[in-house]
Protein backbone atom coordinates (compact mmCIF):
# COMPACT_ATOMS: atom_id res chain seq x y z
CA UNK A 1 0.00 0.00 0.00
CA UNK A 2 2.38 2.65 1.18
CA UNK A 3 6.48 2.58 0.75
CA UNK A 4 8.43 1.51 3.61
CA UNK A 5 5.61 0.28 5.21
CA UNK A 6 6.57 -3.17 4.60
CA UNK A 7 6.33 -5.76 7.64
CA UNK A 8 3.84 -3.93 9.10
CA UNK A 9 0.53 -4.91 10.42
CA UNK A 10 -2.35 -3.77 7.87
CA UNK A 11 -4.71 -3.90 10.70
CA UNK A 12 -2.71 -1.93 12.87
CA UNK A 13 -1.93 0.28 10.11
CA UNK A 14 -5.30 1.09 9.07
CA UNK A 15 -5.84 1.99 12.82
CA UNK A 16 -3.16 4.56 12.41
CA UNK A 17 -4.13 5.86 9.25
CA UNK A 18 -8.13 6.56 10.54
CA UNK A 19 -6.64 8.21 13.94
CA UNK A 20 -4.92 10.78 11.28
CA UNK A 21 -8.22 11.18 9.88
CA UNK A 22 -6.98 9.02 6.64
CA UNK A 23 -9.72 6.56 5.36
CA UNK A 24 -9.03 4.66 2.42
CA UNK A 25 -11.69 2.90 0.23
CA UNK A 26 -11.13 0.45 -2.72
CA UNK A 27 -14.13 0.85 -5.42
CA UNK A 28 -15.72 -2.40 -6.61
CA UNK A 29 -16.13 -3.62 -9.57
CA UNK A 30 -14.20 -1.42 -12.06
CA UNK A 31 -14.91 -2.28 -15.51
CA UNK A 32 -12.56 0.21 -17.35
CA UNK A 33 -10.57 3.50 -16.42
CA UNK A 34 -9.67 5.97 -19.22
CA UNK A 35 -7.72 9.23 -18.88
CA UNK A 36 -8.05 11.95 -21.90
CA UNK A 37 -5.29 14.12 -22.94
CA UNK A 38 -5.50 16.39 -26.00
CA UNK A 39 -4.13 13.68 -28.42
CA UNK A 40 -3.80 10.88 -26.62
CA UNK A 41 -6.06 8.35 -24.21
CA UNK A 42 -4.45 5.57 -21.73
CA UNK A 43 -6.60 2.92 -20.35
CA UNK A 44 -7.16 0.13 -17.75
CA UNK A 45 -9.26 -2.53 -18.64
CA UNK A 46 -8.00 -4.42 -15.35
CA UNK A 47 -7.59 -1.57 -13.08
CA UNK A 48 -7.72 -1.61 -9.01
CA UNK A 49 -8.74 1.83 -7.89
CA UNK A 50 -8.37 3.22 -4.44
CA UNK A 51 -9.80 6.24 -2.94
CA UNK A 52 -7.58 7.71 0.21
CA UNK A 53 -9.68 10.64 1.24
CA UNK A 54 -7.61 12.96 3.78
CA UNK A 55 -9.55 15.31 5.77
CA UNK A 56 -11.65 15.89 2.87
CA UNK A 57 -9.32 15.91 0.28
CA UNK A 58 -9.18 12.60 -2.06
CA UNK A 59 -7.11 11.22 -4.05
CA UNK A 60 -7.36 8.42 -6.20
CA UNK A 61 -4.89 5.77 -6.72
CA UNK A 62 -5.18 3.39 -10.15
CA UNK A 63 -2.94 0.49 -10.67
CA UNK A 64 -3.23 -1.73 -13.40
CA UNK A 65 -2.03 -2.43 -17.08
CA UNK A 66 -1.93 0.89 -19.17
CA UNK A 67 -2.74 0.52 -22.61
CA UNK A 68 -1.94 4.04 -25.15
CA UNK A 69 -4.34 5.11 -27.56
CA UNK A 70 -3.72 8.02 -29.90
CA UNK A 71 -7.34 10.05 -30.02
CA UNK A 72 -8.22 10.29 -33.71
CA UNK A 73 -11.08 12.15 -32.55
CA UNK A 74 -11.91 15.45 -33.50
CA UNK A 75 -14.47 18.12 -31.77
CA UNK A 76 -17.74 18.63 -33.50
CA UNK A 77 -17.14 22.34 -32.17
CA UNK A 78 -13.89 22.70 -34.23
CA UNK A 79 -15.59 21.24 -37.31
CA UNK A 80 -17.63 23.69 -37.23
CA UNK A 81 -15.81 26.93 -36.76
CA UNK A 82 -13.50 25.47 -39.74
CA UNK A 83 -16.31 25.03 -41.91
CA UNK A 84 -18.08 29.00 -40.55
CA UNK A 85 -14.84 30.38 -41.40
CA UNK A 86 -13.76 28.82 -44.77
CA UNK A 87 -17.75 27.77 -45.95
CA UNK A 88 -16.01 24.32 -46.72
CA UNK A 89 -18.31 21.21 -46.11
CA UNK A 90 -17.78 18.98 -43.50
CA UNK A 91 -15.75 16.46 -44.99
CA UNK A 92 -13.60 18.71 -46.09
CA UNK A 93 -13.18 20.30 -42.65
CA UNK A 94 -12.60 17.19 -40.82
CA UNK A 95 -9.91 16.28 -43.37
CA UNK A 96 -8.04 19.34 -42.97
CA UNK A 97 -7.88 19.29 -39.00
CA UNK A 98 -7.01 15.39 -38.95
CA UNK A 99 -4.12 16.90 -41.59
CA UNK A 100 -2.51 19.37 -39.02
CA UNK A 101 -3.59 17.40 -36.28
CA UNK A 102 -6.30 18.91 -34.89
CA UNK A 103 -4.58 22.69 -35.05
CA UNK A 104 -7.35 24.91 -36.26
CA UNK A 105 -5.31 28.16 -37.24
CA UNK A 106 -3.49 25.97 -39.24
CA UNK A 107 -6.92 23.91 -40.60
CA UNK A 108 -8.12 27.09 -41.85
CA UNK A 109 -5.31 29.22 -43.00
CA UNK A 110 -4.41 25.78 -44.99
CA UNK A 111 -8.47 26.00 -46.60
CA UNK A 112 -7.92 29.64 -47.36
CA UNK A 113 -5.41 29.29 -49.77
């Protein structure tokens, strides 16, 4: 659970951590964790997730296999400013942004020309 705490009682320890008004909580049943980043998604099909919630203040703890995923995605919201500012059609739009990925002064200036 904790470095160095190694040897220890997790009984006792769990005493010690509630008297510093530490409770920690393991969520059942996870069926799949994914964190989003602008271009890129890594997730846990198998992943053990603990809460430790500190005086009101939580964190969340996720161990598991990571697996990387570039996101191909693009925002329906950038389409569409694209396609208001260049009168392109969608298609066209989309293509452009998944050229430069995803960079929308570049999408248009690139449609403009």
């Amino acid at each position: 659970m904790f470095p160095g705490m190694r040897g220890m009682n997790p009984k006792k320890l769990k005493q010690m951590m509630k008297q510093m008004g530490i409770d920690i909580k393991e969520i059942e049943d996870v069926e799949e964790v994914i964190i989003r980043t602008a271009d890129l998604e890594i997730v846990f099909h198998d992943a053990d997730v603990t809460i430790m919630d500190a005086r009101g203040s939580k964190t969340y703890q996720i161990s598991g296999t990571p697996e990387e995923r570039h996101r191909e995605e693009i925002p329906d919201s950038d389409i569409q400013l694209v396609i208001d500012q260049t009168g392109v059609s969608e298609s066209e739009a989309k293509a452009a942004l998944k050229e430069v990925r995803g960079d929308l002064a570049e999408a248009i200036m690139s449609l403009k020309k």
